[in-house]
N, C-alpha and C. Protein backbone atom coordinates (compact mmCIF):
# COMPACT_ATOMS: atom_id res chain seq x y z
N UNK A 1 58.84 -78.28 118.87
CA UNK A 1 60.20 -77.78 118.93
C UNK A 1 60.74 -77.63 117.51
N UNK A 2 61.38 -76.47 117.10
CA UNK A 2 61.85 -75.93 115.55
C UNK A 2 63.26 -76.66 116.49
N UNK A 3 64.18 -77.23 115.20
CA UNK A 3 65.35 -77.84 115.16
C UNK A 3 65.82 -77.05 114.00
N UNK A 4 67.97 -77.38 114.13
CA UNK A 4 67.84 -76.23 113.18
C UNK A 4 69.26 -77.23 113.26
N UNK A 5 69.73 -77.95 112.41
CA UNK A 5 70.57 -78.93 112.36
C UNK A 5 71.62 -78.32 112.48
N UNK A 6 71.90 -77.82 111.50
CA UNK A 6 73.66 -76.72 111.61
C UNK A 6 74.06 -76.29 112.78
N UNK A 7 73.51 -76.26 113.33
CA UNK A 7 73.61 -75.26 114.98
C UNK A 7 73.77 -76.52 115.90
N UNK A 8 72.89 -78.28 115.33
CA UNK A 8 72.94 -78.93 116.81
C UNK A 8 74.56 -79.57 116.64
N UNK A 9 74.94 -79.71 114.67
CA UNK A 9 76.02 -80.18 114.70
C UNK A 9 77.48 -79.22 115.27
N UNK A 10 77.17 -78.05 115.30
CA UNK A 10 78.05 -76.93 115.56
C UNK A 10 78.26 -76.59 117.22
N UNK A 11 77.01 -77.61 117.47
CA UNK A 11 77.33 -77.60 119.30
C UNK A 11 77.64 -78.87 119.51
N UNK A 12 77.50 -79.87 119.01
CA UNK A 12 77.74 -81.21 119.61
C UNK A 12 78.44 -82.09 118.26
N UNK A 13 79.35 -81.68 118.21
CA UNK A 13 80.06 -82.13 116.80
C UNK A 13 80.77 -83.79 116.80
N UNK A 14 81.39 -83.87 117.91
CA UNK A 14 81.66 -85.33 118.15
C UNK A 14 80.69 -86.23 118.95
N UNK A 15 79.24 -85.69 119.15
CA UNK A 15 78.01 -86.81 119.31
C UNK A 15 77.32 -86.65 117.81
N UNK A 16 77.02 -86.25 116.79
CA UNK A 16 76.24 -86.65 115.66
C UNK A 16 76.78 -87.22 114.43
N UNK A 17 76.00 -88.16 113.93
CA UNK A 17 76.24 -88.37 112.66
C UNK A 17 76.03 -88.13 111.92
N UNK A 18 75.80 -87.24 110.53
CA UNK A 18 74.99 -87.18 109.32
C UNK A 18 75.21 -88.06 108.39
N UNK A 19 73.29 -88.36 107.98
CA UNK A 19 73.13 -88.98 107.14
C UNK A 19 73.54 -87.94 105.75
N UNK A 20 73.77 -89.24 104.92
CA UNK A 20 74.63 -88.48 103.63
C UNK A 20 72.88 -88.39 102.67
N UNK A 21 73.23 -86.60 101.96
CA UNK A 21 71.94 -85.92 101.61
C UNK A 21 71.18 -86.49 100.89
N UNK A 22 70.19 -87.54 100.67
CA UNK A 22 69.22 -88.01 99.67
C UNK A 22 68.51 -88.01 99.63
N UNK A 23 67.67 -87.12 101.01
CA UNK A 23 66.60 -87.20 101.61
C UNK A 23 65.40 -85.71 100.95
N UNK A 24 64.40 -85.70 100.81
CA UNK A 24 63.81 -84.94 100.34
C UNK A 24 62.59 -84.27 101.17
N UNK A 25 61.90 -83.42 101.58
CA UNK A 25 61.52 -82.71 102.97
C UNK A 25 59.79 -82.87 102.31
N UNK A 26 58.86 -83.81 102.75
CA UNK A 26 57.55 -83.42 102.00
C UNK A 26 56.23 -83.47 103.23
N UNK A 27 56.91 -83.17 104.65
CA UNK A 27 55.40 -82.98 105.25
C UNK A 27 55.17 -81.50 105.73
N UNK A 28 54.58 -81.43 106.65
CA UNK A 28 54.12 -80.68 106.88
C UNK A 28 54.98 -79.67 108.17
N UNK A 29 55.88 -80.28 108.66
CA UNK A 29 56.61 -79.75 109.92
C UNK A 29 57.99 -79.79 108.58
N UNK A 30 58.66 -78.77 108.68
CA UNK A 30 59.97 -78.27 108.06
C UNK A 30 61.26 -79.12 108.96
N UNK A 31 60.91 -79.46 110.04
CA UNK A 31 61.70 -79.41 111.07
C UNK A 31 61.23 -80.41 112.21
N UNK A 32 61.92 -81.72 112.56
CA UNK A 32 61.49 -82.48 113.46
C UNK A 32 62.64 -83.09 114.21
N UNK A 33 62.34 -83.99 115.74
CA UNK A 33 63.04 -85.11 116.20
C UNK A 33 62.29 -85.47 117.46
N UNK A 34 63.45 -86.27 117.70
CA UNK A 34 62.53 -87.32 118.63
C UNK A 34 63.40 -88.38 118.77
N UNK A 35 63.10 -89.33 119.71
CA UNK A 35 63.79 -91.03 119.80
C UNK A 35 62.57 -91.70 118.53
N UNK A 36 64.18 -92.70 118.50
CA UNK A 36 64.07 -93.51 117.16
C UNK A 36 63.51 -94.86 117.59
N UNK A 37 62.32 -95.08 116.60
CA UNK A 37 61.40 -95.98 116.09
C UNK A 37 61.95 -97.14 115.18
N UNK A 38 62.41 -97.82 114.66
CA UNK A 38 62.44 -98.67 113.10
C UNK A 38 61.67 -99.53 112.54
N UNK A 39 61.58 -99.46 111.75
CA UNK A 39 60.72 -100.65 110.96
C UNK A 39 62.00 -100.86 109.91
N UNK A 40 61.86 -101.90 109.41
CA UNK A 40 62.63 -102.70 108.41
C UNK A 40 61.87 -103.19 107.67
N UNK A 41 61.56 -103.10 106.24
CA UNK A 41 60.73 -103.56 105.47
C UNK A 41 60.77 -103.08 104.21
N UNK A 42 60.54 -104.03 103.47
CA UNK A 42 60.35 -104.38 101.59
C UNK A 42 59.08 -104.29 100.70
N UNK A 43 58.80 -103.05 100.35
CA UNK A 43 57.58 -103.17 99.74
C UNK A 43 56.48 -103.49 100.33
N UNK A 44 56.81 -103.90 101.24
CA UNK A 44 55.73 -103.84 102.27
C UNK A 44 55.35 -102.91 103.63
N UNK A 45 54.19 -102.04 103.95
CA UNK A 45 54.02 -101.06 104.55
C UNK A 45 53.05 -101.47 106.22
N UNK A 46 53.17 -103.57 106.01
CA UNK A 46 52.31 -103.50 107.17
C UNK A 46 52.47 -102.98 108.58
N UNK A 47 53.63 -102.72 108.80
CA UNK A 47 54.31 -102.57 110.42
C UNK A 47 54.33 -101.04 110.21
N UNK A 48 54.62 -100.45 109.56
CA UNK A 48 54.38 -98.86 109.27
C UNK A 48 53.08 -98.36 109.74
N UNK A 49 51.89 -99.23 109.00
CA UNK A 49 50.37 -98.78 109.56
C UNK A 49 50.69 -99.31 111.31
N UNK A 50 50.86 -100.33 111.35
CA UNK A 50 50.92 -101.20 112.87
C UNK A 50 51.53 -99.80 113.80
N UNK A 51 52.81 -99.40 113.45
CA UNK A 51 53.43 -98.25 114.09
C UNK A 51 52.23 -96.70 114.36
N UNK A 52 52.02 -96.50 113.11
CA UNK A 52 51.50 -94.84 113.80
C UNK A 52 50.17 -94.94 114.00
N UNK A 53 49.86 -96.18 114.24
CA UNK A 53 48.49 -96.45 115.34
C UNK A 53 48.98 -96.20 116.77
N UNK A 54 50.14 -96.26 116.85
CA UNK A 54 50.60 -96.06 118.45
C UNK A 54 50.62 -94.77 118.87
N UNK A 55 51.19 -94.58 120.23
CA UNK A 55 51.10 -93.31 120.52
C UNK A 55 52.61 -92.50 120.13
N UNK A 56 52.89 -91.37 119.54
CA UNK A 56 54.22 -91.33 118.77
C UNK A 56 54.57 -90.21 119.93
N UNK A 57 54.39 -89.46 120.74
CA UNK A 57 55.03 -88.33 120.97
C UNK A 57 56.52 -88.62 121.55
N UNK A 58 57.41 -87.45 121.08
CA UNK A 58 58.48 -87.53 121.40
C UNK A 58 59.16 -88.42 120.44
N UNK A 59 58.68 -89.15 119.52
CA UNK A 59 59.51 -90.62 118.99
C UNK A 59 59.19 -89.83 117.25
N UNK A 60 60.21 -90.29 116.39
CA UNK A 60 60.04 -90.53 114.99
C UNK A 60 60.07 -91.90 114.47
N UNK A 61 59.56 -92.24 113.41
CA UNK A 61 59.21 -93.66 112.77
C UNK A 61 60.95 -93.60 111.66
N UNK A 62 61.64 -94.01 111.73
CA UNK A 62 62.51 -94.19 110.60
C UNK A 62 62.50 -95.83 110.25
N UNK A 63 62.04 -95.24 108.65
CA UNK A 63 60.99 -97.18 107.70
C UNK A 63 62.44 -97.17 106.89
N UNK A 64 63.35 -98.51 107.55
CA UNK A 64 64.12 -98.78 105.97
C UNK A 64 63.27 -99.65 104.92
N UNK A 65 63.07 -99.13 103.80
CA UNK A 65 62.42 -99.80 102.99
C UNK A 65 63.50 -100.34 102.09
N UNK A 66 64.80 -100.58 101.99
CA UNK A 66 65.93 -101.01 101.51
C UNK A 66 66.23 -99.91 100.08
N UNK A 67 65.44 -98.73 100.09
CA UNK A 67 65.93 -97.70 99.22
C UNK A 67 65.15 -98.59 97.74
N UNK A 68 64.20 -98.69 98.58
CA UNK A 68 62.69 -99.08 96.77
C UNK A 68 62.54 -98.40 96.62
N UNK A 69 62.42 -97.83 94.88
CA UNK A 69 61.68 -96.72 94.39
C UNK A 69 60.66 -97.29 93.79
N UNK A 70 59.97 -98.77 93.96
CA UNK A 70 59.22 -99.18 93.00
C UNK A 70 57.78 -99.31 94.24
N UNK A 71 57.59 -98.92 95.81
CA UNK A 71 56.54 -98.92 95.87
C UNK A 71 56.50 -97.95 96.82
N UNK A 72 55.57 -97.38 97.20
CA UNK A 72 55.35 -96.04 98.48
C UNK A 72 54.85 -96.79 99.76
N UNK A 73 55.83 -96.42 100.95
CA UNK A 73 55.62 -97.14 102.29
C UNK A 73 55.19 -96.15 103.23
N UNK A 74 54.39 -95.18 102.73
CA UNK A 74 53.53 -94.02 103.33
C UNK A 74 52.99 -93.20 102.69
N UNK A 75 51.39 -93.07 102.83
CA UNK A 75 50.86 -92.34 102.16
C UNK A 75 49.96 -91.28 103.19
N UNK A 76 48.98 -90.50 102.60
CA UNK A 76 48.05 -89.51 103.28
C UNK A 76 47.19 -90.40 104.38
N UNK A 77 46.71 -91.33 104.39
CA UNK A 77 46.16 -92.39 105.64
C UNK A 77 47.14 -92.39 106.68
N UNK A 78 47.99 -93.04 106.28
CA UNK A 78 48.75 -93.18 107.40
C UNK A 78 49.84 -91.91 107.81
N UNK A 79 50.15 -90.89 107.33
CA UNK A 79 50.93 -89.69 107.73
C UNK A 79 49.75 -89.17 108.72
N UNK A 80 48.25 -89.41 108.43
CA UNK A 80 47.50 -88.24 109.29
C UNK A 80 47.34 -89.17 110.65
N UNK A 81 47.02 -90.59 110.25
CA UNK A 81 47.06 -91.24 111.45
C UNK A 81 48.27 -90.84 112.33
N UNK A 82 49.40 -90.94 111.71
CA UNK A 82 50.71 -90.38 112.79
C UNK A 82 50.39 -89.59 113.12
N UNK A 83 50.25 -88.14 112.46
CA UNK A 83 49.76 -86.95 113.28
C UNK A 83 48.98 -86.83 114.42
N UNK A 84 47.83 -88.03 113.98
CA UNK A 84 46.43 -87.73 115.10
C UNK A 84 47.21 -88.00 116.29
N UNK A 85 48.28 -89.19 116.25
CA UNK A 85 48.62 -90.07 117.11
C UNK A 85 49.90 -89.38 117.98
N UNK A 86 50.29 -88.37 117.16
CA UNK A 86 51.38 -86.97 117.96
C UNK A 86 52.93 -87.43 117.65
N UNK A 87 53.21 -88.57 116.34
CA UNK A 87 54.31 -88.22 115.85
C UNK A 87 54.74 -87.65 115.50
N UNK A 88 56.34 -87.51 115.80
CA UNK A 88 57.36 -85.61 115.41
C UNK A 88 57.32 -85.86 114.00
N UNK A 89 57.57 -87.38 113.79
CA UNK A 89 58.14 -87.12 112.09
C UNK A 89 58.45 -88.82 111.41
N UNK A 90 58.45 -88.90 110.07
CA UNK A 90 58.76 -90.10 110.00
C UNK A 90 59.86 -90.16 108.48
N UNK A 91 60.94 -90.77 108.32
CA UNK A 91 62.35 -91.07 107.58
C UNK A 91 61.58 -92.60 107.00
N UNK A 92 62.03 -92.30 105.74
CA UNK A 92 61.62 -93.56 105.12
C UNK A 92 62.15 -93.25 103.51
N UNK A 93 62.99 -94.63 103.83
CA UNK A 93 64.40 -94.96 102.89
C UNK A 93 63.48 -95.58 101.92
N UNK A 94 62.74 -95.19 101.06
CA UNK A 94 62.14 -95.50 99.90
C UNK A 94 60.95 -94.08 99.47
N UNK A 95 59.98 -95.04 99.03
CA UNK A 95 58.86 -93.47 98.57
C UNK A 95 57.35 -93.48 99.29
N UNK A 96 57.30 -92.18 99.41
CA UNK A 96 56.09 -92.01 99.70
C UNK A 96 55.06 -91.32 98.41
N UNK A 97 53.44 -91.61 98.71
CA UNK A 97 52.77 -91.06 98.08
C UNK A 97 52.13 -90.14 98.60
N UNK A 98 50.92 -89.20 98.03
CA UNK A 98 50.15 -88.12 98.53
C UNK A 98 50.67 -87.41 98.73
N UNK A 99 51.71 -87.07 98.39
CA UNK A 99 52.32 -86.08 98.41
C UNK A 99 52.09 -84.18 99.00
N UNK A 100 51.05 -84.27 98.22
CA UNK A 100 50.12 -82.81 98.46
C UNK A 100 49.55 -83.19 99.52
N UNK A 101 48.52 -84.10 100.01
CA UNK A 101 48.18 -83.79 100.61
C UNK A 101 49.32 -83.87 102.08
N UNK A 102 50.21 -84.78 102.27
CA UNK A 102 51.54 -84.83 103.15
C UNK A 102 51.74 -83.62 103.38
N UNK A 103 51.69 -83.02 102.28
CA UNK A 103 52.17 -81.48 102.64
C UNK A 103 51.47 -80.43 103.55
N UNK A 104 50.49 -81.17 103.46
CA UNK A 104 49.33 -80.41 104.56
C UNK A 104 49.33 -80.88 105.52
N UNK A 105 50.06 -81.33 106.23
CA UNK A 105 49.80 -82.56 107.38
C UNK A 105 50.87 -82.02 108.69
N UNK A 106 50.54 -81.91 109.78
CA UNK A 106 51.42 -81.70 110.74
C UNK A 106 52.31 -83.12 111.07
N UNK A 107 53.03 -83.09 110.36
CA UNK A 107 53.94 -84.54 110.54
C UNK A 107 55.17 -83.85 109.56
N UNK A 108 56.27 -84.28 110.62
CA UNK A 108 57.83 -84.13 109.80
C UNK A 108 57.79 -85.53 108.63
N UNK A 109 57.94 -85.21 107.62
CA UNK A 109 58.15 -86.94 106.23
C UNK A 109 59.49 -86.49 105.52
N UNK A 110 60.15 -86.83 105.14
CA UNK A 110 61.61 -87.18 104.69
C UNK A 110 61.31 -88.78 103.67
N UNK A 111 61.64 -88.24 102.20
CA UNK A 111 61.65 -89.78 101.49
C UNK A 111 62.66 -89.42 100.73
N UNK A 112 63.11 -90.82 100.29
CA UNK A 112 63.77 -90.37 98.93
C UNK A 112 62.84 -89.72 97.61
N UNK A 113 61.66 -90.41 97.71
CA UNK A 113 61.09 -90.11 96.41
C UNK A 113 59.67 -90.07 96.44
N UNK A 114 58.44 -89.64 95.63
CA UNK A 114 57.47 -90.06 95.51
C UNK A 114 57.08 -91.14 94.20
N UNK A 115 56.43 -92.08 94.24
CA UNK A 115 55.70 -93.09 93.93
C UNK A 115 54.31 -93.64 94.05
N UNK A 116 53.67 -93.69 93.19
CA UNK A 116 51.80 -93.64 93.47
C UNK A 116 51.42 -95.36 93.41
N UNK A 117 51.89 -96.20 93.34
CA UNK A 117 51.63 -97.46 93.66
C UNK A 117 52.18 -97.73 95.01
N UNK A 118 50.96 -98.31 95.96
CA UNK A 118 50.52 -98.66 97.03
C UNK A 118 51.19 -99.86 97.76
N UNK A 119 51.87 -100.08 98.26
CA UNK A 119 52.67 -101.47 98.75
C UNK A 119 51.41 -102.93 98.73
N UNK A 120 52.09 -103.97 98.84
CA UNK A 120 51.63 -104.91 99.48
C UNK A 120 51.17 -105.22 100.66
N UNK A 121 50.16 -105.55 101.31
CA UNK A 121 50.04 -105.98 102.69
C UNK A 121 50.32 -107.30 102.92
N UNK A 122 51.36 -108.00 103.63
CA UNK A 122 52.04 -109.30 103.46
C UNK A 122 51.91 -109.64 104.99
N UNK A 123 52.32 -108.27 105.90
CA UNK A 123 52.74 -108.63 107.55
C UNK A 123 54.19 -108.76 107.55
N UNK A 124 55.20 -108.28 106.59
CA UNK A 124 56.91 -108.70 106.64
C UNK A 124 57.40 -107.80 107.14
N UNK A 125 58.53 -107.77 108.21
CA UNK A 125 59.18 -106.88 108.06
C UNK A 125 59.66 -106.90 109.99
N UNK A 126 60.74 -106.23 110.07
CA UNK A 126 61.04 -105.89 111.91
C UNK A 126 60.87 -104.93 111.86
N UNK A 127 60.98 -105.09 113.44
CA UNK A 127 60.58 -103.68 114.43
C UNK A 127 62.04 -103.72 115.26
N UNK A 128 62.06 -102.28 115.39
CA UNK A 128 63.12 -101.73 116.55
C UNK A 128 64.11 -103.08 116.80
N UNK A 129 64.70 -102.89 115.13
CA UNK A 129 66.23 -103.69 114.94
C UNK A 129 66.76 -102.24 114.11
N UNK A 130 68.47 -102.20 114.62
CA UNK A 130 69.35 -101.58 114.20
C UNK A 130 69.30 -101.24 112.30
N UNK A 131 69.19 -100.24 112.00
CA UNK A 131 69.05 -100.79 110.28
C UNK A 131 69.96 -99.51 109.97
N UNK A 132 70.93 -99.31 108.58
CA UNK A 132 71.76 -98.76 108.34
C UNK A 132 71.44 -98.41 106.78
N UNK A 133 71.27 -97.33 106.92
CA UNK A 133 71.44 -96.57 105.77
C UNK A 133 71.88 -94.76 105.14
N UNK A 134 72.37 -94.70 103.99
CA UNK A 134 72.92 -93.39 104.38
C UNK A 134 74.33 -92.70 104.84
N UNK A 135 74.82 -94.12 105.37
CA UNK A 135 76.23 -93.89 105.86
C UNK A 135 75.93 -94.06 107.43
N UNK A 136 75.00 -94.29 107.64
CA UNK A 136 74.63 -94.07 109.15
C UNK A 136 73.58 -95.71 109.91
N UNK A 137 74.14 -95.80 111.27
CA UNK A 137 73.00 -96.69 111.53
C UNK A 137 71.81 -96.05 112.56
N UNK A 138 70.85 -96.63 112.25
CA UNK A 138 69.61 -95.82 113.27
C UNK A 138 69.43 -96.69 114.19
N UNK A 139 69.26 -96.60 115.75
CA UNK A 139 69.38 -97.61 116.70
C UNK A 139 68.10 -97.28 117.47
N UNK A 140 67.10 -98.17 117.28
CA UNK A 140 65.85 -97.61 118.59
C UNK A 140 66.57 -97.46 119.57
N UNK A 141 66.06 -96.31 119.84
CA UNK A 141 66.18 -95.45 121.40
C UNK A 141 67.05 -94.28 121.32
N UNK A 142 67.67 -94.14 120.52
CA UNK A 142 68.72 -92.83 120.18
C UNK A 142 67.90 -91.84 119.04
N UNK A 143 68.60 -90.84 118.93
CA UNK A 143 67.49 -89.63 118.33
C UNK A 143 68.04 -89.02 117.35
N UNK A 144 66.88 -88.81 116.20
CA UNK A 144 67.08 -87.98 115.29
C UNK A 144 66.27 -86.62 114.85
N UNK A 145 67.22 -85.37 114.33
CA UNK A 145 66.78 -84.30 114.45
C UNK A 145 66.69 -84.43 112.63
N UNK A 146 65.90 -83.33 111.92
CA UNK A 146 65.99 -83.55 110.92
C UNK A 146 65.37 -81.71 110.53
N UNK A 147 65.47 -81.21 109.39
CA UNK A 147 65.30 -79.98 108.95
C UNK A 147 65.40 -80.13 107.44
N UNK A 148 65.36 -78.76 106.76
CA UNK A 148 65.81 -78.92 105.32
C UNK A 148 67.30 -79.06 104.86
N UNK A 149 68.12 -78.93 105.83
CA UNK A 149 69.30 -78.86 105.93
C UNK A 149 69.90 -80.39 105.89
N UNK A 150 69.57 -81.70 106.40
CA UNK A 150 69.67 -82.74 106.19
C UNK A 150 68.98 -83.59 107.34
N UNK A 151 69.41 -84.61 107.82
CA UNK A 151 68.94 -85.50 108.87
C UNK A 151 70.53 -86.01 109.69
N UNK A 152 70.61 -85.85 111.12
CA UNK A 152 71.33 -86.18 112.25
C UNK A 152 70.80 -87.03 113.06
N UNK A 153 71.82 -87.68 113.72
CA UNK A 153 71.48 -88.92 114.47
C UNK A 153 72.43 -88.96 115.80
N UNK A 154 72.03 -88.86 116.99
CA UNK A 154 72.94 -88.71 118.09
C UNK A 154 72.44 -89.86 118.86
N UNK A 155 73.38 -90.33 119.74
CA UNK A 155 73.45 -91.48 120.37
C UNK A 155 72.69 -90.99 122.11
N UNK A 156 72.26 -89.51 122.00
CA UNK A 156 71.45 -88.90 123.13
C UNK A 156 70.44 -87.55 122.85
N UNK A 157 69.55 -87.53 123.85
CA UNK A 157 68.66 -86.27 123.16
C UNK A 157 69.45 -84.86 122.91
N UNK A 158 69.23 -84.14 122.48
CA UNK A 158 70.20 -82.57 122.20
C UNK A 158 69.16 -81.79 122.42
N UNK A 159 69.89 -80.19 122.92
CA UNK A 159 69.38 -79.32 123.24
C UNK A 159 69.76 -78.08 121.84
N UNK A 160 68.92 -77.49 121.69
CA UNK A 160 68.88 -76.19 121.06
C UNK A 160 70.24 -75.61 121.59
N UNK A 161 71.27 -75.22 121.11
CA UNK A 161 72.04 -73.95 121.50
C UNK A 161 70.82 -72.28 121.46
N UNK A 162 71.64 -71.94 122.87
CA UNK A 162 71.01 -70.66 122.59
C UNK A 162 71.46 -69.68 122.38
């Protein structure tokens, strides 16, 4: 499904929130959503791999990494694993690496930044707890649409205007 944000906020204006713009567009889908996933985590990327071993369809991964620019909490391993695995897309409030190759990848990625040092594997971090960033909170089970245009968050699935 192509999403086209302007249009879902222009039909459903008092269900979305936008996240405020910091977000930067580097996979391979221009355009994604789905029900929301979270991980919560610091430099550490173990629950991220743990996540897109699962089965993703319909769902996006949004990783607060507390807005680190000092390590990448997704790289080309794990973006293709999401893919294999049929995630729409994954938001992650810090950096990713592989950039190029991300770019080749049928997976929606949204980072703040890229970064080529590799996280820690520690095991830290939650799953599908409320986490807030952006101006916005992300709540497993509610959905986000995302494009080059920014990233939205509705408290229910949305339809395309036609």
């Amino acid at each position: 499904m192509h999403y086209i944000t302007p249009d879902l906020c222009d039909a459903y204006p008092d269900l979305v929130q936008v996240v405020e713009p910091m977000f930067a567009n580097y996979g391979g889908r221009d355009s994604f959503g789905g029900q929301i996933v979270t991980v919560k985590c610091h430099e550490d990327n173990s629950l991220v791999k743990e996540q897109v071993d699962q089965p993703g369809q319909g769902r996006v991964l949004v990783v607060d990494g507390g807005g680190s620019l000092r390590r990448a909490l997704l790289g080309d391993m794990l973006a293709e694993k999401a893919a294999k695995n049929g995630w729409e897309g994954i938001v992650v409030y810090g950096c990713i690496r592989d950039v190029d190759v991300i770019a080749q990848t049928d997976l929606g990625v949204q980072a703040l930044g890229s970064h080529p040092m590799k996280t820690d594997k520690r095991g830290i971090g939650d799953l599908n707890v409320p986490v807030t960033f952006g101006g916005v909170t992300f709540r497993p089970g509610e959905y986000l649409y995302a494009d080059n245009n920014g990233i939205i968050v509705s408290p229910q699935a949305l339809q395309m205007p036609e």
